[in-house]
C-alpha atoms as a PDB file:
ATOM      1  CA  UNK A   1    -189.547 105.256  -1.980  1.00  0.00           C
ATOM      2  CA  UNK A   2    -190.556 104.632  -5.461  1.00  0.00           C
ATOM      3  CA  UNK A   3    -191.639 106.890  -8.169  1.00  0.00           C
ATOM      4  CA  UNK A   4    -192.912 103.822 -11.050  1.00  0.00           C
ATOM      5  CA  UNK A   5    -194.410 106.967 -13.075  1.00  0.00           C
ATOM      6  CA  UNK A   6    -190.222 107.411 -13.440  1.00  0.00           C
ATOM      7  CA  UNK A   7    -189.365 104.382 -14.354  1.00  0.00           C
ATOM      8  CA  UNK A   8    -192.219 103.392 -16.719  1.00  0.00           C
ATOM      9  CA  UNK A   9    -191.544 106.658 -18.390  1.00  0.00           C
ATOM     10  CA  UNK A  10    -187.605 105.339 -18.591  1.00  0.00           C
ATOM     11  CA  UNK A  11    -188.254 101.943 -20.122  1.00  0.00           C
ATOM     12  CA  UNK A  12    -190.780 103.262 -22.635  1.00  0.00           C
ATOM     13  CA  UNK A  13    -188.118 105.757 -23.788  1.00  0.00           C
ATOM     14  CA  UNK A  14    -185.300 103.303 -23.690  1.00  0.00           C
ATOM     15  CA  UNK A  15    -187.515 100.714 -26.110  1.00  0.00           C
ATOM     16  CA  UNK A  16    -188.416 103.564 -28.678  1.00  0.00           C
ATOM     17  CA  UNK A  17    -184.551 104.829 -28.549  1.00  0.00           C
ATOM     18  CA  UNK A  18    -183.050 101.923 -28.464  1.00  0.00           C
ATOM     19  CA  UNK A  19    -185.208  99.417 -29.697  1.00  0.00           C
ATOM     20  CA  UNK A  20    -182.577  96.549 -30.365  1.00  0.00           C
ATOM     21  CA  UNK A  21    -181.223  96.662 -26.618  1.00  0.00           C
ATOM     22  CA  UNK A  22    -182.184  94.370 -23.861  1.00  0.00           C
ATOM     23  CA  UNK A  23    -182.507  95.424 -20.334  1.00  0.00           C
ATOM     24  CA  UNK A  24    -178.301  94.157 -19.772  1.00  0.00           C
ATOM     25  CA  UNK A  25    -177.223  96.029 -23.249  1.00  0.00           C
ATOM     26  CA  UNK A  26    -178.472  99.539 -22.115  1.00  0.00           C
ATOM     27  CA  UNK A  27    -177.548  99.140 -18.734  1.00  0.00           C
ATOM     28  CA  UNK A  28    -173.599  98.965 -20.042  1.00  0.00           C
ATOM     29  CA  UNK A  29    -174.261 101.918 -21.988  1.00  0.00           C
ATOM     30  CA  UNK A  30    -175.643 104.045 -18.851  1.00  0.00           C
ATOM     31  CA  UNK A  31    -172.807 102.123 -16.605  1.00  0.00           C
ATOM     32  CA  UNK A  32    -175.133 100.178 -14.270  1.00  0.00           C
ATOM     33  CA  UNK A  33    -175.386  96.517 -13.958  1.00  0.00           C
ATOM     34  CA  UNK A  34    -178.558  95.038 -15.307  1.00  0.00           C
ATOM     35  CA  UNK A  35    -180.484  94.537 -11.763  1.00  0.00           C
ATOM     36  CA  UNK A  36    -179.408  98.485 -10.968  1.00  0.00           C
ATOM     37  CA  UNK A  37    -181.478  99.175 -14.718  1.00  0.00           C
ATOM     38  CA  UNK A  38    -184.511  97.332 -13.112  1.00  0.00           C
ATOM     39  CA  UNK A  39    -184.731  99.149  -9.973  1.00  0.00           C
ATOM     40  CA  UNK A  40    -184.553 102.400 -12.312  1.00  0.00           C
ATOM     41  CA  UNK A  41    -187.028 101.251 -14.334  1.00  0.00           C
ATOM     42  CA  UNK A  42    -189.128 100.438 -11.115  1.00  0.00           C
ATOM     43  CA  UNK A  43    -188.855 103.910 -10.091  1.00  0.00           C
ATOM     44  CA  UNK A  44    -186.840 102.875  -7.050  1.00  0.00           C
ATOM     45  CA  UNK A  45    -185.092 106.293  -6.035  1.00  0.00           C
ATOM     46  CA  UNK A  46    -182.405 103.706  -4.093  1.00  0.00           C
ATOM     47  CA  UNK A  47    -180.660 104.134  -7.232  1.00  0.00           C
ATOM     48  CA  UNK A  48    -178.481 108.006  -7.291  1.00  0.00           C
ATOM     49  CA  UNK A  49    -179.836 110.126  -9.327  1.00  0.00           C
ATOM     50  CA  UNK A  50    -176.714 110.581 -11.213  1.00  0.00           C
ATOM     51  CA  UNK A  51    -177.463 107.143 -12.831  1.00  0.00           C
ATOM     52  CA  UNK A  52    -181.109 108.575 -13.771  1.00  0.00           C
ATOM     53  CA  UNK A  53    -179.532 111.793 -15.383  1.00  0.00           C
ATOM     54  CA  UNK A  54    -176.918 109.451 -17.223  1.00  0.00           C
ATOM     55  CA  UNK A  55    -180.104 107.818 -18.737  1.00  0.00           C
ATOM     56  CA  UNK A  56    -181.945 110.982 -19.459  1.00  0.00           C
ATOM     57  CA  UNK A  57    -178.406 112.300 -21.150  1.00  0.00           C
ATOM     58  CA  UNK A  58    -178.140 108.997 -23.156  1.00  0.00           C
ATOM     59  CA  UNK A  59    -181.839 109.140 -24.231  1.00  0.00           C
ATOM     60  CA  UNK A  60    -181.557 112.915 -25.382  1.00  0.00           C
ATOM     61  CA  UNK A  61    -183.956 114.144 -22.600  1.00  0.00           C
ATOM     62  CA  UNK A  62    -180.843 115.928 -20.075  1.00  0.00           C
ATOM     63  CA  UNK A  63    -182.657 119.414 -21.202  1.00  0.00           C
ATOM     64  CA  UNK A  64    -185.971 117.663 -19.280  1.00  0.00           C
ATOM     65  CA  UNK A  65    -184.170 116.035 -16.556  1.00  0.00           C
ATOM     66  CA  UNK A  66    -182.427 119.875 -15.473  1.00  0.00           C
ATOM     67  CA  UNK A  67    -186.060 121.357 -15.870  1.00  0.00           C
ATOM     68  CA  UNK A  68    -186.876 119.043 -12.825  1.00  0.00           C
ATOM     69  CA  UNK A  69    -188.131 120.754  -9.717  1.00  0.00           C
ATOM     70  CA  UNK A  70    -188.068 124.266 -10.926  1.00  0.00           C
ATOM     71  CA  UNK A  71    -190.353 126.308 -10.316  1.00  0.00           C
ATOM     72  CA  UNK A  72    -191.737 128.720 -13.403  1.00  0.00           C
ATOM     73  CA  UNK A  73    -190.992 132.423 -13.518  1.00  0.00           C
ATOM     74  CA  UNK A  74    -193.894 134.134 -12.993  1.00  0.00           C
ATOM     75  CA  UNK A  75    -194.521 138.026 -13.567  1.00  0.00           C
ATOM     76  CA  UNK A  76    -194.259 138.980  -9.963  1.00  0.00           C
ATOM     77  CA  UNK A  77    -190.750 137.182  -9.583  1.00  0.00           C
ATOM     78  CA  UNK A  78    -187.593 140.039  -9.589  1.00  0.00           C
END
């Protein structure tokens, strides 16, 4: 399965954060190997999504990554 909304989203964060770093660069900092950064940045949910949250941490976005699949409160909820 592939989610390239994901990954899109991931490169186009990576080049405004880190705009001097190549694909192989950021993938040391995240502790993947440069083909591993690819499928990430293909969406390809193959990869854990530990290494996705390590990216989202690195990136400043870990607040966004936690706020994934939850649902809001709504009035009605105890």
């Amino acid at each position: 399965m592939k989610l390239p909304q994901l990954g899109r989203n991931l490169r186009d964060s990576r080049k405004r954060r880190f705009p001097g770093d190549n694909l192989a660069r950021f993938a040391i900092r995240i502790g993947v190997s440069r083909a591993t950064l690819q499928k990430m940045e293909q969406g390809d949910l193959s990869v854990s999504m530990e290494k996705y949250y390590q990216a989202g941490k690195l990136l400043g976005l870990e607040r966004e990554f936690e706020q994934l699949l939850r649902l809001p409160r709504s009035l009605f909820d105890d």
